[in-house]
C-alpha atoms as a PDB file:
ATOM      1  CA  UNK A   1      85.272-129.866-122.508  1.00  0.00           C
ATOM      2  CA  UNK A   2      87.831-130.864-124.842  1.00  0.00           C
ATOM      3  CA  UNK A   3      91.345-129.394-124.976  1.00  0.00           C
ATOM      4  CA  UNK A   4      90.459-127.574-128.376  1.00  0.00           C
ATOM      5  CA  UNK A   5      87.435-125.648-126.575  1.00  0.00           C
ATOM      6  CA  UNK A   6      89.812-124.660-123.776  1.00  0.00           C
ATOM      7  CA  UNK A   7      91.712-123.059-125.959  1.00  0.00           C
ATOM      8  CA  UNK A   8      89.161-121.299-127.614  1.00  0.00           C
ATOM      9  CA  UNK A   9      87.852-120.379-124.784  1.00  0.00           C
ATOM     10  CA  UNK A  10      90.998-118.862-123.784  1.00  0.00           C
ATOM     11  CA  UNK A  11      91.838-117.396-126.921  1.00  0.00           C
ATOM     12  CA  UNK A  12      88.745-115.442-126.960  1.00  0.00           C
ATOM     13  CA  UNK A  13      88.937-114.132-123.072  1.00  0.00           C
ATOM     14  CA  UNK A  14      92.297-112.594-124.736  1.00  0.00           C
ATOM     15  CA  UNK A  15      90.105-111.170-127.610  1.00  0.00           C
ATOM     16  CA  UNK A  16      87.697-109.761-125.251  1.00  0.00           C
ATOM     17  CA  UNK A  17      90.290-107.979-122.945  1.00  0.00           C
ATOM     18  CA  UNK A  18      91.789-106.365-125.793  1.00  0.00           C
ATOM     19  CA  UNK A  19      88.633-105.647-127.626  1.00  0.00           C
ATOM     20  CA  UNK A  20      86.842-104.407-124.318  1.00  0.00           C
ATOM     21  CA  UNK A  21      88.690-104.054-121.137  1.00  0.00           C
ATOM     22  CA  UNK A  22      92.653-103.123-122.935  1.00  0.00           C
ATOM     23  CA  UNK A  23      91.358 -99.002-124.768  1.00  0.00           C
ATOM     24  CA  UNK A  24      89.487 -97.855-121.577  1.00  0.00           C
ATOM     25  CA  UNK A  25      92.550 -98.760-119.371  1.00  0.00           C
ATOM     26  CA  UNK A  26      95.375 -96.827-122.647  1.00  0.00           C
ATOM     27  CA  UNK A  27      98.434 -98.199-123.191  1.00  0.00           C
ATOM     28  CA  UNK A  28     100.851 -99.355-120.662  1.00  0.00           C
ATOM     29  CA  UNK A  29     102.925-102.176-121.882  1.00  0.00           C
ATOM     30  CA  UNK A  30     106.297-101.586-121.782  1.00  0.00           C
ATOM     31  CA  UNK A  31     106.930-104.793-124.062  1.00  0.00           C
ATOM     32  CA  UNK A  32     105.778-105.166-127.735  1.00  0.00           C
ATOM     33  CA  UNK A  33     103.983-106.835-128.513  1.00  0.00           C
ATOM     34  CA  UNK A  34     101.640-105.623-126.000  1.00  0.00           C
ATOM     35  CA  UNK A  35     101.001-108.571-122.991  1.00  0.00           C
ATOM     36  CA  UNK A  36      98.024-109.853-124.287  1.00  0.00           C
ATOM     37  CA  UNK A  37      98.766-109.948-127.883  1.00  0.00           C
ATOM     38  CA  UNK A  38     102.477-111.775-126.407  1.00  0.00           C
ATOM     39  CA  UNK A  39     100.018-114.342-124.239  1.00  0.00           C
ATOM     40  CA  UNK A  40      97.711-115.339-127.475  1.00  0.00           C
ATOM     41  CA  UNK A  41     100.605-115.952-129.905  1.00  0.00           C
ATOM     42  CA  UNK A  42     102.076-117.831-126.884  1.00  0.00           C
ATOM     43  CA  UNK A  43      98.835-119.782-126.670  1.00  0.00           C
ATOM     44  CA  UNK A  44      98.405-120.220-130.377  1.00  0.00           C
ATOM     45  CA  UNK A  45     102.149-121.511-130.409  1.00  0.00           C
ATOM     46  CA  UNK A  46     102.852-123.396-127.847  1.00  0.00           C
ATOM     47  CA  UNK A  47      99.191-124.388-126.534  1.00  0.00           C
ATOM     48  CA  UNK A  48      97.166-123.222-123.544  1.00  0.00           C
ATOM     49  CA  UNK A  49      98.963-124.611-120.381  1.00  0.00           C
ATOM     50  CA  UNK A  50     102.490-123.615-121.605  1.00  0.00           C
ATOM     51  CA  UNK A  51     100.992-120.666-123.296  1.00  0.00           C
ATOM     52  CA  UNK A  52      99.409-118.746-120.443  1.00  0.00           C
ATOM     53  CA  UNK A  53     102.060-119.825-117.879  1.00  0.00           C
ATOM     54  CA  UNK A  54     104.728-117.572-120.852  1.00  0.00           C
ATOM     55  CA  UNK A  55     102.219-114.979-120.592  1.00  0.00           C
ATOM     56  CA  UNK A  56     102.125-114.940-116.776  1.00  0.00           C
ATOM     57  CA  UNK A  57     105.590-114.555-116.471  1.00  0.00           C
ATOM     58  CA  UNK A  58     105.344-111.947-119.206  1.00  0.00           C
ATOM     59  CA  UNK A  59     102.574-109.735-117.116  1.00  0.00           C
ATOM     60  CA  UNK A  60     105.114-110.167-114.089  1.00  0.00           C
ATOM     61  CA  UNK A  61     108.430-108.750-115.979  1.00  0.00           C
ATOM     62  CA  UNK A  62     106.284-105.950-117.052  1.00  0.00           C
ATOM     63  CA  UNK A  63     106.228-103.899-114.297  1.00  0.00           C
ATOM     64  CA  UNK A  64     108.180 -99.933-113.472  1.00  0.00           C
ATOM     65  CA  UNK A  65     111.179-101.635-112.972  1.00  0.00           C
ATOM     66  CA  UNK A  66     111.696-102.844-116.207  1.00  0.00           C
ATOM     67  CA  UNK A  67     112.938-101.543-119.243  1.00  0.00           C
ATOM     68  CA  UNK A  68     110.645-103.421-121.657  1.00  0.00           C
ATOM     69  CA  UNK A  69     111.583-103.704-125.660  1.00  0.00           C
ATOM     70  CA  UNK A  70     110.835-106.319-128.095  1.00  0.00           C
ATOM     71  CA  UNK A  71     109.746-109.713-126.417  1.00  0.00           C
ATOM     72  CA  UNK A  72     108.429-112.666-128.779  1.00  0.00           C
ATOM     73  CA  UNK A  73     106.557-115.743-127.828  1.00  0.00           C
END
């Protein structure tokens, strides 16, 4: 698999969340843009390695304790 399918591949597990998984569960993002819309502009911009590890530290500031706001990748 080449590094351009991975990404794709990625890219579109993000679609699918947000498409499928992201309106049963409503919205609780206390960032905007929402996580998953901050992890695929992360992995369109800065590729998929560097990309999802932004977004996993992203997912783990956005917790209760947090205040949220504006956050871009």
């Amino acid at each position: 698999m080449s590094i351009k399918n991975i990404k794709s591949a990625v890219l579109g597990t993000i679609k699918f969340y947000q498409n499928f998984i992201s309106p049963s569960l409503g919205s609780n993002c206390r960032f905007y843009p929402s996580c998953s819309s901050y992890t695929h502009q992360a992995v369109e911009k800065y590729g998929t390695f560097k990309g999802l590890q932004k977004g996993f530290w992203r997912i783990l500031k956005c917790n209760p304790f947090s205040k949220g706001g504006i956050d871009l990748p």
